[in-house]
N, C-alpha and C. Protein backbone atom coordinates (compact mmCIF):
# COMPACT_ATOMS: atom_id res chain seq x y z
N UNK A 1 -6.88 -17.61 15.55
CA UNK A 1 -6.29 -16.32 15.33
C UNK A 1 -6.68 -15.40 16.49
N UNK A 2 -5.61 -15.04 17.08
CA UNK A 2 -6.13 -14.22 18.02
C UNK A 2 -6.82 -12.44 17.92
N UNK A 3 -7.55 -12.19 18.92
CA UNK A 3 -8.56 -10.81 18.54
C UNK A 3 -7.59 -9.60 17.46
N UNK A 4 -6.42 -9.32 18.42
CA UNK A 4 -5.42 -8.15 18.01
C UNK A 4 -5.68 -8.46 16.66
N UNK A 5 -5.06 -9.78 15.95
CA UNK A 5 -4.95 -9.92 14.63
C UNK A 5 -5.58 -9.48 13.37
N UNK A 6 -7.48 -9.88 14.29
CA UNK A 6 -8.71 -10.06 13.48
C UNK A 6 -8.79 -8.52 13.26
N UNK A 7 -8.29 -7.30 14.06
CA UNK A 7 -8.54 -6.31 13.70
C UNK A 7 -7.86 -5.76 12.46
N UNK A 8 -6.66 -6.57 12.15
CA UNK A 8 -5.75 -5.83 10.86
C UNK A 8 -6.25 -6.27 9.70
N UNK A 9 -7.39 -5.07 9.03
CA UNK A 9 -7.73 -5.67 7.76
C UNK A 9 -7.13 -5.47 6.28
N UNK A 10 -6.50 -3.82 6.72
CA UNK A 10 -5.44 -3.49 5.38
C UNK A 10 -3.82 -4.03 5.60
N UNK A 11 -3.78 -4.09 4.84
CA UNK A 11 -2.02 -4.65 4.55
C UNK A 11 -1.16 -4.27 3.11
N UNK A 12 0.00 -4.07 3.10
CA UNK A 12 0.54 -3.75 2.21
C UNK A 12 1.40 -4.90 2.00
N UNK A 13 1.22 -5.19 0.30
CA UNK A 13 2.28 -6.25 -0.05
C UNK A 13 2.75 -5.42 -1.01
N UNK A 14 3.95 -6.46 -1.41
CA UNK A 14 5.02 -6.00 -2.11
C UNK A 14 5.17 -6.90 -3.31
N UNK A 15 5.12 -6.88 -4.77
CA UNK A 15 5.46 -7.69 -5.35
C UNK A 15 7.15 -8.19 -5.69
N UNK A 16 7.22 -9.65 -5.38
CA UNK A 16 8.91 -10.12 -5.78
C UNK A 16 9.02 -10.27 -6.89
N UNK A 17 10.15 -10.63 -7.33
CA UNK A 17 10.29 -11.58 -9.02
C UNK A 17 9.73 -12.12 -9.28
N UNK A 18 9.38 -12.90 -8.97
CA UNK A 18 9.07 -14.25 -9.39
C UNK A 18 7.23 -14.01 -9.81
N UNK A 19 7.13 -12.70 -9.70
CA UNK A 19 5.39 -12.44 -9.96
C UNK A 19 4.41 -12.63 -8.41
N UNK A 20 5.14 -13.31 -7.17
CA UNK A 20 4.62 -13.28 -6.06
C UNK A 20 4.29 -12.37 -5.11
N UNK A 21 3.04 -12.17 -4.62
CA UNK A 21 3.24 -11.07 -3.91
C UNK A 21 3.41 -11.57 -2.26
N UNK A 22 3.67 -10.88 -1.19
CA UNK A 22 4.24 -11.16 0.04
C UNK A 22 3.37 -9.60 0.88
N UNK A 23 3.06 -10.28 1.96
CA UNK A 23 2.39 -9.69 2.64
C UNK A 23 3.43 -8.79 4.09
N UNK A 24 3.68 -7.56 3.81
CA UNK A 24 5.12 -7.14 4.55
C UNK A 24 4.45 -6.47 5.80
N UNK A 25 3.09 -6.05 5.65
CA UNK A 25 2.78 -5.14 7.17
C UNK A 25 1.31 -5.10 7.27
N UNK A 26 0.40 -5.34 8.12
CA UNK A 26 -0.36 -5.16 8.23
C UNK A 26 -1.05 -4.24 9.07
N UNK A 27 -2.47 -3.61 8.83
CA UNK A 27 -2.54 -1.93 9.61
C UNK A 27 -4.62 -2.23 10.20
N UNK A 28 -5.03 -1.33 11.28
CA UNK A 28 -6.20 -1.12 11.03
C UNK A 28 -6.59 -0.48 10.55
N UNK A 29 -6.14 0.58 10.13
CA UNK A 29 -6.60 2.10 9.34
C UNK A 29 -5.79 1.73 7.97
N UNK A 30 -7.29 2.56 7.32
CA UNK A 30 -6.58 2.27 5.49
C UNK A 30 -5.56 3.51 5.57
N UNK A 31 -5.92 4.48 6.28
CA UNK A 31 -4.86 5.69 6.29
C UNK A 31 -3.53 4.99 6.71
N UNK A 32 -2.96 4.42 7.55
CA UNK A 32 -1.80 4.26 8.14
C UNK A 32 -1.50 3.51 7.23
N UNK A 33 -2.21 2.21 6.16
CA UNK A 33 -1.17 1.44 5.71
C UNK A 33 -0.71 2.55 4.45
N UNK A 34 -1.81 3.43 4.00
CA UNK A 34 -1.40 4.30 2.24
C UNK A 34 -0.03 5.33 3.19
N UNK A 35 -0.14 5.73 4.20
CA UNK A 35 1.00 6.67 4.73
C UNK A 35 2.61 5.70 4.64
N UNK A 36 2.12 4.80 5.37
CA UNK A 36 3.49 3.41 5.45
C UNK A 36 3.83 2.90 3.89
N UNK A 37 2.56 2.58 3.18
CA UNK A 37 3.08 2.37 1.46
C UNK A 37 4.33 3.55 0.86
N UNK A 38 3.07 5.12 1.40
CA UNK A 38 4.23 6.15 0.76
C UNK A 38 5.22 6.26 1.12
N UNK A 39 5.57 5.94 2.03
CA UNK A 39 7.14 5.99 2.50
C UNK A 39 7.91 4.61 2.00
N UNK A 40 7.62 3.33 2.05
CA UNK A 40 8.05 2.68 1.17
C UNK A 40 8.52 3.04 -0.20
N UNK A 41 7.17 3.37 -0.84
CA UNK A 41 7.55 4.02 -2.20
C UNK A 41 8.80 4.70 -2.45
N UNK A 42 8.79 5.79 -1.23
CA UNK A 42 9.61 7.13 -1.81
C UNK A 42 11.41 6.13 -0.78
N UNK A 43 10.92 5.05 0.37
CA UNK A 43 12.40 4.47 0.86
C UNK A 43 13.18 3.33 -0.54
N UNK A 44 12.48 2.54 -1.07
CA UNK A 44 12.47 1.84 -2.05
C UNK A 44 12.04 2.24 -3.58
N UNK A 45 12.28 3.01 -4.27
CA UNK A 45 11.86 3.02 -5.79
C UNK A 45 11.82 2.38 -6.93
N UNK A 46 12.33 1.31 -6.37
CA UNK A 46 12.10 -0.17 -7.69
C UNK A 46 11.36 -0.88 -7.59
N UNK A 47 10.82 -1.13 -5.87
CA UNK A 47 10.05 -2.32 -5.59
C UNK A 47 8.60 -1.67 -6.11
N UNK A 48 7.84 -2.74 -6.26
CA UNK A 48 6.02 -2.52 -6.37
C UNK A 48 5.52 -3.04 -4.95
N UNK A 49 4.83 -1.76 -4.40
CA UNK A 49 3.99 -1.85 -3.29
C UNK A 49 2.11 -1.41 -3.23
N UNK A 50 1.41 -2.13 -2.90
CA UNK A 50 -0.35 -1.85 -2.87
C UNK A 50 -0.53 -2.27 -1.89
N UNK A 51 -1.58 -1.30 -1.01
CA UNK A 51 -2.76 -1.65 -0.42
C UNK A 51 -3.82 -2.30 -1.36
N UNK A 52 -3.83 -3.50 0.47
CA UNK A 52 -4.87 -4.40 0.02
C UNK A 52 -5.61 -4.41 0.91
N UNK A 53 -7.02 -4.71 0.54
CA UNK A 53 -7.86 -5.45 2.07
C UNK A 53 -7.68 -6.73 1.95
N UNK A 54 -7.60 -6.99 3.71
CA UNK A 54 -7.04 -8.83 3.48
C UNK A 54 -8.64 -8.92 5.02
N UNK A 55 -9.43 -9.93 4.34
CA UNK A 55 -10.29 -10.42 5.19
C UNK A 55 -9.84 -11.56 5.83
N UNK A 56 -9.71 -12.22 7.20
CA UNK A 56 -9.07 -12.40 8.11
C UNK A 56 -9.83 -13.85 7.95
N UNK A 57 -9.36 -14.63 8.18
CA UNK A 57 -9.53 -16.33 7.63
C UNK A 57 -10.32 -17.03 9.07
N UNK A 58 -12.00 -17.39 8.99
CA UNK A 58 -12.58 -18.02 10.22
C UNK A 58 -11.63 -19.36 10.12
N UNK A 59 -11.33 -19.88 11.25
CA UNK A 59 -11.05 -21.40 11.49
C UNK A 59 -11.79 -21.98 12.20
């Protein structure tokens, strides 16, 4: 995984139908992903969107 990557620890997913959730953007600042969620929210009003922390996988 390269460095850039290891820095994105918040991310916003979205839950689908099917009960799955999907990982749509990832951010370094918890501020930028809750700003990017709210606008989701208020662009989309049906979908379910959360910040998450996603810890970045050693290989």
């Amino acid at each position: 995984m390269p460095y850039r990557e290891r820095l994105n620890y918040w991310a916003i997913a979205r839950l689908l139908p099917a009960q799955n959730w999907v990982i749509i953007a990832r951010f370094h600042r918890r501020s930028d992903a809750e700003g990017h969620c709210a606008f989701l929210r208020r662009s989309i009003p049906d979908a379910q969107f959360r910040v998450v922390f996603e810890l970045a996988e050693e290989a």
